[in-house]
N, C-alpha and C. Protein backbone atom coordinates (compact mmCIF):
# COMPACT_ATOMS: atom_id res chain seq x y z
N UNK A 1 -65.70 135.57 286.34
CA UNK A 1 -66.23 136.80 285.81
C UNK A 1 -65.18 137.90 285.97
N UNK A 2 -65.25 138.55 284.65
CA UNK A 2 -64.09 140.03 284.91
C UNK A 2 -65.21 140.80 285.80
N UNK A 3 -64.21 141.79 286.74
CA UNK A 3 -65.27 143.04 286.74
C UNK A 3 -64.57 143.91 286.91
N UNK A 4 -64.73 145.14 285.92
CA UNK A 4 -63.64 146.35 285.85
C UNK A 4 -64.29 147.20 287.07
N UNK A 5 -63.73 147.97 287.91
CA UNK A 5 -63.81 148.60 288.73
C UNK A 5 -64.04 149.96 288.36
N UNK A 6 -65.01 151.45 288.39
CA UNK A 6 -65.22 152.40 288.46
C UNK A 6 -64.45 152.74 290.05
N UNK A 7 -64.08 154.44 289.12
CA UNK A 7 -63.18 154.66 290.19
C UNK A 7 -63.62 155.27 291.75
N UNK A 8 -64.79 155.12 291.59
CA UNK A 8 -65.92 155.23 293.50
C UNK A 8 -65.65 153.85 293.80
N UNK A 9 -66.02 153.30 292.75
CA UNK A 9 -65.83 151.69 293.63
C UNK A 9 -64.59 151.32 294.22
N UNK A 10 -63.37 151.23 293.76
CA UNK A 10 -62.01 151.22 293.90
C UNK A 10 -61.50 152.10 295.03
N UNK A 11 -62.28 153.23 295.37
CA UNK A 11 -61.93 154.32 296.69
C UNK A 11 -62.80 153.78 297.84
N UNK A 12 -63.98 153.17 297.23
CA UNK A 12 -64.85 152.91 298.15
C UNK A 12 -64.36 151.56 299.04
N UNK A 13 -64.00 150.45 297.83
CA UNK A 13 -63.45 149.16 298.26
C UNK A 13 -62.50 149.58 299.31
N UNK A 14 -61.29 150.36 299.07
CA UNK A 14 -60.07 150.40 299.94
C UNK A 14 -60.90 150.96 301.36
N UNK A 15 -61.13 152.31 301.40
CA UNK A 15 -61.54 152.91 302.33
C UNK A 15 -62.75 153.21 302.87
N UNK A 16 -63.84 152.53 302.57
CA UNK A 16 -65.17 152.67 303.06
C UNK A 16 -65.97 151.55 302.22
N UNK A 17 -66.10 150.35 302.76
CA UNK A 17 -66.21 149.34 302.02
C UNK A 17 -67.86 149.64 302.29
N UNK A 18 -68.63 150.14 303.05
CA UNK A 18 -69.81 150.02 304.00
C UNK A 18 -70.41 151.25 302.75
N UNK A 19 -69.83 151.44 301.82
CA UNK A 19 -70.49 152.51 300.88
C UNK A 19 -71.01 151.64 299.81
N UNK A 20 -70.46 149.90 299.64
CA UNK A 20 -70.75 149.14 298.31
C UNK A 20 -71.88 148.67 298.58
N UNK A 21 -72.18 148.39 297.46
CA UNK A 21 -73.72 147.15 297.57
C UNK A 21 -73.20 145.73 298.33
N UNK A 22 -74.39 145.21 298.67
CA UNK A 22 -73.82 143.74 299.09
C UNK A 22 -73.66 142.88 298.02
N UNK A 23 -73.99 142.94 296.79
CA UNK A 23 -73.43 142.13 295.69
C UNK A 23 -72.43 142.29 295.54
N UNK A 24 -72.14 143.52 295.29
CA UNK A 24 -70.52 144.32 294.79
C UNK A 24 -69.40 143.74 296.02
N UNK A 25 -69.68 143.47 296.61
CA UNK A 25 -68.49 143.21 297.92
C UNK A 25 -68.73 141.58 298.02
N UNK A 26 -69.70 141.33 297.49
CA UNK A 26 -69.36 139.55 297.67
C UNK A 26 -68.77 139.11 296.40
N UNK A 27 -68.70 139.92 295.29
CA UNK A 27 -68.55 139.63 293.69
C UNK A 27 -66.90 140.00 293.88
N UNK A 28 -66.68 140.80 294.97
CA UNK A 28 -64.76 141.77 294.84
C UNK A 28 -64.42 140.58 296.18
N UNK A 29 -65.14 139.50 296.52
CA UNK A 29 -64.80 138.69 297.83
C UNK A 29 -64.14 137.45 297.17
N UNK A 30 -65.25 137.01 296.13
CA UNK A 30 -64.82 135.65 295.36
C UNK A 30 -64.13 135.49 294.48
N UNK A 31 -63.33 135.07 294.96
CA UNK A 31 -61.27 134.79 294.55
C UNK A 31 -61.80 133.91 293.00
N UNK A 32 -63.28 133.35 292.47
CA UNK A 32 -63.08 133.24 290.99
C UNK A 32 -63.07 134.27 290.16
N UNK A 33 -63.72 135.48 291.01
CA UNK A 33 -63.72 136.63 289.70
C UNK A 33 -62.30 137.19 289.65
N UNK A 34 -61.84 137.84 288.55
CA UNK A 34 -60.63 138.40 288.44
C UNK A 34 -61.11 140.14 288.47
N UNK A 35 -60.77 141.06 289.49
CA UNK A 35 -60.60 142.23 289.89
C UNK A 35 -59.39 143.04 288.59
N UNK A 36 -60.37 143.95 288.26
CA UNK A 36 -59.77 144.93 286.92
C UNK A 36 -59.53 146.43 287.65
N UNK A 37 -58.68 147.29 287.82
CA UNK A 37 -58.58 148.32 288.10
C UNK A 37 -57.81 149.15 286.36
N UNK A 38 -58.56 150.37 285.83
CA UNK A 38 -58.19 150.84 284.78
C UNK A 38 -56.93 151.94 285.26
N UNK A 39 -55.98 151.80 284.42
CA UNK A 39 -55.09 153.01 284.82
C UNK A 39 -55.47 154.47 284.27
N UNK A 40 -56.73 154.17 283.64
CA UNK A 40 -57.76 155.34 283.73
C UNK A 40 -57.50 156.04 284.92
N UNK A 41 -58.66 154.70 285.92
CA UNK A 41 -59.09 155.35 287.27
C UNK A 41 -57.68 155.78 287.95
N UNK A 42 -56.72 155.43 287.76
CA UNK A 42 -55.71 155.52 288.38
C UNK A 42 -55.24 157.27 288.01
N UNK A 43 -55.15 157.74 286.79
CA UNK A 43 -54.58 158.81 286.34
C UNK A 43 -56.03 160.22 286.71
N UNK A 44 -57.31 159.31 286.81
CA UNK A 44 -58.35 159.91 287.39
C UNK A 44 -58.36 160.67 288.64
N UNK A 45 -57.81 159.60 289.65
CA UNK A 45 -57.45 159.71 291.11
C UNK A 45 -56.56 160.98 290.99
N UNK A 46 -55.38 160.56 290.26
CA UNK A 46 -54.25 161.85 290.41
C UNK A 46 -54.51 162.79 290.28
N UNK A 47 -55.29 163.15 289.26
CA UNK A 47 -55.84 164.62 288.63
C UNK A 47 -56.78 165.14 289.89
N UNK A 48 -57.59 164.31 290.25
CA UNK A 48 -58.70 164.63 291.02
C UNK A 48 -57.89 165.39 292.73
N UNK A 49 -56.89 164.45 292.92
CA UNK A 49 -56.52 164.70 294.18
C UNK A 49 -55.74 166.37 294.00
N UNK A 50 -54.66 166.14 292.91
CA UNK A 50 -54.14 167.42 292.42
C UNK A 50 -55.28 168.88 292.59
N UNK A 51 -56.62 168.23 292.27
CA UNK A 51 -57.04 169.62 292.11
C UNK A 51 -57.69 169.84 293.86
N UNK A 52 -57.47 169.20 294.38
CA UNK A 52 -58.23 169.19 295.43
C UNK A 52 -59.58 168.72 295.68
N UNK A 53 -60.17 168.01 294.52
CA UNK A 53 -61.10 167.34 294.73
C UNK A 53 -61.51 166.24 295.71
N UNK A 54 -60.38 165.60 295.95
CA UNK A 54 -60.01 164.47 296.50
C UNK A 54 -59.19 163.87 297.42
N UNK A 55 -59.57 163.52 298.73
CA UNK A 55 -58.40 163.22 299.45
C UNK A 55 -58.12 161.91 299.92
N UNK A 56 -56.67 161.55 300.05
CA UNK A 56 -57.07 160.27 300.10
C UNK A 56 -56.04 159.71 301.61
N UNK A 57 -55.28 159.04 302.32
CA UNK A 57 -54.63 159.07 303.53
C UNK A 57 -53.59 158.83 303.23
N UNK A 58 -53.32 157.52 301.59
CA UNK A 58 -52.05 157.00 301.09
C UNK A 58 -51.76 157.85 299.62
N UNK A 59 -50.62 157.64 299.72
CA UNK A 59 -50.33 158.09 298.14
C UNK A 59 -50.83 157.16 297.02
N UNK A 60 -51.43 157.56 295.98
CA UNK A 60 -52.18 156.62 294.93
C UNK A 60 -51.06 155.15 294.68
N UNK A 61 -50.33 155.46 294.30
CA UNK A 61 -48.98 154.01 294.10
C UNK A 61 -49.31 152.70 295.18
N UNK A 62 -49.43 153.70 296.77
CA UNK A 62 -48.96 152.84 297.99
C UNK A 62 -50.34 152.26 297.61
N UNK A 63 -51.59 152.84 297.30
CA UNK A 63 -52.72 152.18 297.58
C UNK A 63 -53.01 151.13 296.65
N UNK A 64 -52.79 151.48 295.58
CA UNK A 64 -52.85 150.19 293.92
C UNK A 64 -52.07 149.16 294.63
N UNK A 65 -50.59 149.13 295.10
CA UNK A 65 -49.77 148.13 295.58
C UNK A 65 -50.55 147.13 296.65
N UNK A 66 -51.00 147.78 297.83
CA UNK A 66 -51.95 146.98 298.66
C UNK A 66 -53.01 146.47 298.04
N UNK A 67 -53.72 146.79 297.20
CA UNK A 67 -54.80 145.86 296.41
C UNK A 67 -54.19 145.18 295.44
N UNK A 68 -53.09 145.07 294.72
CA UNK A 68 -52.58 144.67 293.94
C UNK A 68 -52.41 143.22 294.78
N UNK A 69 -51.75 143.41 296.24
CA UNK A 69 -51.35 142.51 297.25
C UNK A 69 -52.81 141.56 297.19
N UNK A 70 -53.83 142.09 297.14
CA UNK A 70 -55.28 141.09 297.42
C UNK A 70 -55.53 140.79 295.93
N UNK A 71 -54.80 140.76 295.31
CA UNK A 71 -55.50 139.72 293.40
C UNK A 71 -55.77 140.91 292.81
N UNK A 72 -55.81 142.31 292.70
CA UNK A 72 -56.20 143.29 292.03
C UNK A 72 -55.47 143.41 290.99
N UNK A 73 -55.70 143.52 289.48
CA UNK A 73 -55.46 143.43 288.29
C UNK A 73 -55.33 145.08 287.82
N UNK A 74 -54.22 145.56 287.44
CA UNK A 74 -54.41 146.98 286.49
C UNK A 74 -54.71 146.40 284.98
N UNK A 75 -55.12 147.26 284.12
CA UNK A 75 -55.76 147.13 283.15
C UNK A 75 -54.98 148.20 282.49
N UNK A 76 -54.06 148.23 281.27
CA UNK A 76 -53.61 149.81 280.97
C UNK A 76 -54.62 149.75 279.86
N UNK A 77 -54.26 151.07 279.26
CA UNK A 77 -54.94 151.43 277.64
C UNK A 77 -54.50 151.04 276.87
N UNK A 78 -55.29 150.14 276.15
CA UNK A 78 -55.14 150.26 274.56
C UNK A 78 -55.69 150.62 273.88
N UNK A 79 -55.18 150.79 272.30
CA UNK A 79 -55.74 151.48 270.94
C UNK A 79 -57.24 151.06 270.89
N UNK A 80 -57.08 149.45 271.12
CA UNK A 80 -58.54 148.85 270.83
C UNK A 80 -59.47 149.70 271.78
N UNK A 81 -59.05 150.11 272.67
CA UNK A 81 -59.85 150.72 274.02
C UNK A 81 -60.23 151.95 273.48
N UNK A 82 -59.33 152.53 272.92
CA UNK A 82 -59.69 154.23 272.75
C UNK A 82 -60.43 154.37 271.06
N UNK A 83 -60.20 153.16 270.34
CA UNK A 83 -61.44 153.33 269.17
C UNK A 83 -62.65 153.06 269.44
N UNK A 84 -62.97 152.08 270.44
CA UNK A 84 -64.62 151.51 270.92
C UNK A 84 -65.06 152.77 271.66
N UNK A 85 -64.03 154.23 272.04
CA UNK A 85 -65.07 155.23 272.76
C UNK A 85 -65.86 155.74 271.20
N UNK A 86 -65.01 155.27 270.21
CA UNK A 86 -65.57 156.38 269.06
C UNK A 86 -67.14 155.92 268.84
N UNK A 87 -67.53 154.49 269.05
CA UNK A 87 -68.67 154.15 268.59
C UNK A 87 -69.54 153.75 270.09
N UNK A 88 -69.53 154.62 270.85
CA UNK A 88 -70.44 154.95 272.10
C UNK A 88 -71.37 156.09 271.36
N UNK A 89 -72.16 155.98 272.38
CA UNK A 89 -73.38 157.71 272.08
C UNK A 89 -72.95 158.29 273.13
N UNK A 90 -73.15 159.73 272.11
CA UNK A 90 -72.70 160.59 273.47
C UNK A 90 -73.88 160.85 274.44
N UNK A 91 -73.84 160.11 275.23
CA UNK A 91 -75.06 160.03 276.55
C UNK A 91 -73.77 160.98 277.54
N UNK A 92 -73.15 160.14 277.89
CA UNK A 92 -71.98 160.65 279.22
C UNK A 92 -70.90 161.49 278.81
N UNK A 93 -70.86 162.64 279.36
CA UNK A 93 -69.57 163.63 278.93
C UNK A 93 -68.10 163.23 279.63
N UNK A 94 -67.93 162.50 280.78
CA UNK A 94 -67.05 162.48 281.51
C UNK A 94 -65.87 161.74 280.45
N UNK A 95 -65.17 161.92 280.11
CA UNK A 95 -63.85 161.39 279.16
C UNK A 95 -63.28 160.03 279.97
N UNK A 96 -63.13 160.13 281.25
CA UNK A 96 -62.45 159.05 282.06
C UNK A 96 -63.61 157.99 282.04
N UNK A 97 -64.58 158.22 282.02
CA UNK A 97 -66.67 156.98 282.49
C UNK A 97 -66.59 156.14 280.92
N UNK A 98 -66.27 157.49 280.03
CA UNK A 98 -66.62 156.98 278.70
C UNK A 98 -65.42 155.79 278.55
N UNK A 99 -64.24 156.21 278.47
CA UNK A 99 -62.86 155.28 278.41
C UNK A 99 -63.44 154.23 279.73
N UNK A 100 -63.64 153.87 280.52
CA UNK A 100 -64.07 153.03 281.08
C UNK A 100 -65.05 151.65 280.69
N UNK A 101 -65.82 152.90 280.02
CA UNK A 101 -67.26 151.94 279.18
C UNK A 101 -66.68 150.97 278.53
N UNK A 102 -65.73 151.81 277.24
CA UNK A 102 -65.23 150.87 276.10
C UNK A 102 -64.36 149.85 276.61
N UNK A 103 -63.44 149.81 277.64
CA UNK A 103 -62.84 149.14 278.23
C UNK A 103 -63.46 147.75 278.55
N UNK A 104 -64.41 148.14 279.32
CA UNK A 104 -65.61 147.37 279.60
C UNK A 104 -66.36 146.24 278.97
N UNK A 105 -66.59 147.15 277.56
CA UNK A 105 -66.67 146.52 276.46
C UNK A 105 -66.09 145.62 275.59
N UNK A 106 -65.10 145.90 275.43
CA UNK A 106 -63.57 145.34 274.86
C UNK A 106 -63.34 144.12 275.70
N UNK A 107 -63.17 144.20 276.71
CA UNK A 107 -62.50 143.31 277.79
C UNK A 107 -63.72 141.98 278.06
N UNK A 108 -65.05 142.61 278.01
CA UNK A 108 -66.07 141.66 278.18
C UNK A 108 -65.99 141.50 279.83
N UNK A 109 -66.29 142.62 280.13
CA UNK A 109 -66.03 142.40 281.77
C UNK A 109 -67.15 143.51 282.36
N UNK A 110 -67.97 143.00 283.62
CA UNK A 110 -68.96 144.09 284.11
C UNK A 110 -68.40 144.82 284.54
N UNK A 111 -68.94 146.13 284.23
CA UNK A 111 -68.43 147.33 285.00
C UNK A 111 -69.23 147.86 286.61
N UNK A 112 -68.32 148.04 287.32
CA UNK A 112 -68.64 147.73 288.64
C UNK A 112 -68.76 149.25 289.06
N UNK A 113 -69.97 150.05 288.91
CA UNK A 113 -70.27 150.97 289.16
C UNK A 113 -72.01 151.99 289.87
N UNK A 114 -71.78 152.81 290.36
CA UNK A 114 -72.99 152.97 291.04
C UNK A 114 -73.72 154.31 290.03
N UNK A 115 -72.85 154.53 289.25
CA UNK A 115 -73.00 155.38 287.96
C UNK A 115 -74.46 154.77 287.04
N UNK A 116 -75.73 155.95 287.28
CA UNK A 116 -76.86 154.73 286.61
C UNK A 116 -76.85 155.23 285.36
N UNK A 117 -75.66 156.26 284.94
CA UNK A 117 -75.87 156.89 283.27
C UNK A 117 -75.31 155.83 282.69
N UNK A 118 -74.71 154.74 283.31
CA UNK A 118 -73.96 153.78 282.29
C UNK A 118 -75.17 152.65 282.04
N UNK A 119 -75.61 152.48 282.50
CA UNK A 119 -76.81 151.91 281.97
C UNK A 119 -77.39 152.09 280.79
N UNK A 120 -77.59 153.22 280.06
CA UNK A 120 -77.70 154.12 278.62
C UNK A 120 -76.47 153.37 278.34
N UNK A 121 -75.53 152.63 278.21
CA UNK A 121 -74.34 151.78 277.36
C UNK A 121 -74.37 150.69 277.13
N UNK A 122 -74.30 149.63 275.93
CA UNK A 122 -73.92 148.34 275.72
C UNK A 122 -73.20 147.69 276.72
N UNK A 123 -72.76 147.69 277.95
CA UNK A 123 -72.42 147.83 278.73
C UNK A 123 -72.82 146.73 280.02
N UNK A 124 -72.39 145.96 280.76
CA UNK A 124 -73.28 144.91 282.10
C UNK A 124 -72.58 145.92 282.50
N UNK A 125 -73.23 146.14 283.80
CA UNK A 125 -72.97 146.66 285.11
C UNK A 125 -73.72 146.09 286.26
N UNK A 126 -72.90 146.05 287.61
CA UNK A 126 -72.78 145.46 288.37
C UNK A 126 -73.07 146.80 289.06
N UNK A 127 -74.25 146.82 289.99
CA UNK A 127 -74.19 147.15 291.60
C UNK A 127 -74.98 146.52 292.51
């Protein structure tokens, strides 16, 4: 099973694993699923930390690299990715959730999030 990672889940996994569901941490345990991180969430993180939203102990790079080290998969953007936001409803305003969705979509992979507006999406999700 794919499962694309939302970017709580991905902060949560590294640094506060005791914040996931117990599905979500046995589903990011079993070495058959393949682990998706979007360079969404990645450019998400940056912005977020930049504004002070967000703090984190490692620099974003050092931290992708150490999960990268445990089977963690980046995912970049593609075209196909950014036309499937066009045919979403606008339920969710967030630009980074929405690019996630379609990703999601595209890829055929659950989205691994505690986000229950994605539920309103064509969309599996996992928590």
């Amino acid at each position: 099973m794919k499962l694309l990672l939302d970017t709580h889940t991905f902060i949560w996994w590294d640094s506060n694993p005791a914040q996931l569901s117990t599905a979500v941490l046995a589903a990011l345990r079993d070495s058959a699923n393949t682990v998706l991180l979007s360079v969404v969430s990645v450019w998400e993180i940056i912005i977020k930390a930049q504004l002070g939203k967000l703090r984190h102990g490692l620099p974003i790079a050092d931290l992708v690299m150490r999960q990268q080290a445990n089977g963690l998969e980046l995912l970049p953007v593609s075209v196909e990715h950014v036309f499937a936001v066009e045919g979403l409803p606008l339920i969710h305003n967030d630009p980074f959730d929405r690019l996630l969705i379609s990703q999601a979509i595209v890829e055929g992979a659950e989205l691994v999030s505690k986000d229950q507006a994605f539920s309103c999406y064509p969309v599996r999700v996992m928590w």
